[in-house]
Protein backbone atom coordinates (compact mmCIF):
# COMPACT_ATOMS: atom_id res chain seq x y z
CA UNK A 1 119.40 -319.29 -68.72
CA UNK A 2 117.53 -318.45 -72.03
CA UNK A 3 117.66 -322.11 -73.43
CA UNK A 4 115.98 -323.67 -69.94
CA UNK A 5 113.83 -319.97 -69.30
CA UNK A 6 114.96 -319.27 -65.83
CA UNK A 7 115.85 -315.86 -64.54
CA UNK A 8 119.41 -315.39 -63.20
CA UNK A 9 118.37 -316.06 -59.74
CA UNK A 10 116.60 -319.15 -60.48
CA UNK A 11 120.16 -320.60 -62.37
CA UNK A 12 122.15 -319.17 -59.59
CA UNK A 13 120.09 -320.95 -56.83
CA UNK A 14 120.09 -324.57 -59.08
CA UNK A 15 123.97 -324.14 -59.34
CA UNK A 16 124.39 -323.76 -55.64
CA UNK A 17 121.60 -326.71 -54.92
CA UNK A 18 123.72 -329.10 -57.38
CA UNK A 19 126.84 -327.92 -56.01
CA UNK A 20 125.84 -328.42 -52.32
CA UNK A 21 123.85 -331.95 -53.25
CA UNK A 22 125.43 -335.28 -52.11
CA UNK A 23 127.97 -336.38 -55.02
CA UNK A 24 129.01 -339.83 -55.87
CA UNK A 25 132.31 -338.94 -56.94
CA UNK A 26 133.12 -337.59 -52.79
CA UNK A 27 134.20 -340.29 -50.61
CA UNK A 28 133.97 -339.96 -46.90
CA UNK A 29 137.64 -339.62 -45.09
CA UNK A 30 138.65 -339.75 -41.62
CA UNK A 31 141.77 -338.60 -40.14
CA UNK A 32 143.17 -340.30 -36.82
CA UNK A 33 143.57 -338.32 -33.54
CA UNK A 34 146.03 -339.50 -31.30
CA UNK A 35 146.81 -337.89 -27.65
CA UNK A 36 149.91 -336.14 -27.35
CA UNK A 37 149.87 -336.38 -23.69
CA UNK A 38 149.87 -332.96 -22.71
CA UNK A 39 147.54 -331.45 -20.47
CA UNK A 40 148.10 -327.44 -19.61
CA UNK A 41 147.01 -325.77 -16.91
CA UNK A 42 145.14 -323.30 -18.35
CA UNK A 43 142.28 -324.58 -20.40
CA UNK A 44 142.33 -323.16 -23.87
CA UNK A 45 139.44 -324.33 -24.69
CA UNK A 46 137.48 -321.73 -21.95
CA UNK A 47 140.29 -318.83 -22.32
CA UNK A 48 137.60 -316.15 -23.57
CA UNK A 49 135.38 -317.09 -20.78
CA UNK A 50 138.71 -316.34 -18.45
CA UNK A 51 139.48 -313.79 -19.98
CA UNK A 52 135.59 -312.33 -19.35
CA UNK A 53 135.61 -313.04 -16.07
CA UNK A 54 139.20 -311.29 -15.78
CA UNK A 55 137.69 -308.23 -16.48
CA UNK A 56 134.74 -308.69 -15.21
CA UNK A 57 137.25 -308.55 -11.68
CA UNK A 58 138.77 -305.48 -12.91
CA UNK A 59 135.90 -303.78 -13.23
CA UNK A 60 134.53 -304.14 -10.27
CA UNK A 61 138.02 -303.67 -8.48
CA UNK A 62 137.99 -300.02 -10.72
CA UNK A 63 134.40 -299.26 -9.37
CA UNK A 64 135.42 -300.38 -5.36
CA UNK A 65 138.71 -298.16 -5.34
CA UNK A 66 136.10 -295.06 -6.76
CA UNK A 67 134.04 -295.06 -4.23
């Protein structure tokens, strides 16, 4: 920092720059996918949506037995 006359934050924020640039040393990889043939009947992908609109039933079952 004293040599190039750059406050702390200055260095810091280079560092991360250079460490975040493109490098010629990194080489691009791939890894293959292959389908395991299984298909559930739930769809984990949407299970917090579910689960939302789960409670979103109970609620409004809680709320009908109230009144």
């Amino acid at each position: 920092m004293d040599e190039r006359g750059l406050s702390f934050k200055d260095a810091l924020n280079d560092a991360i720059r250079r460490g975040l640039g493109p490098s010629p040393r990194r080489q691009r990889r791939s890894t293959r996918t292959f389908r395991m043939g299984f298909e559930p009947a739930i769809p984990w992908d949407k299970a917090l949506r579910m689960a939302a609109d789960l409670e979103d039933e109970e609620l409004v079952r809680r709320l009908a037995v109230r009144k």
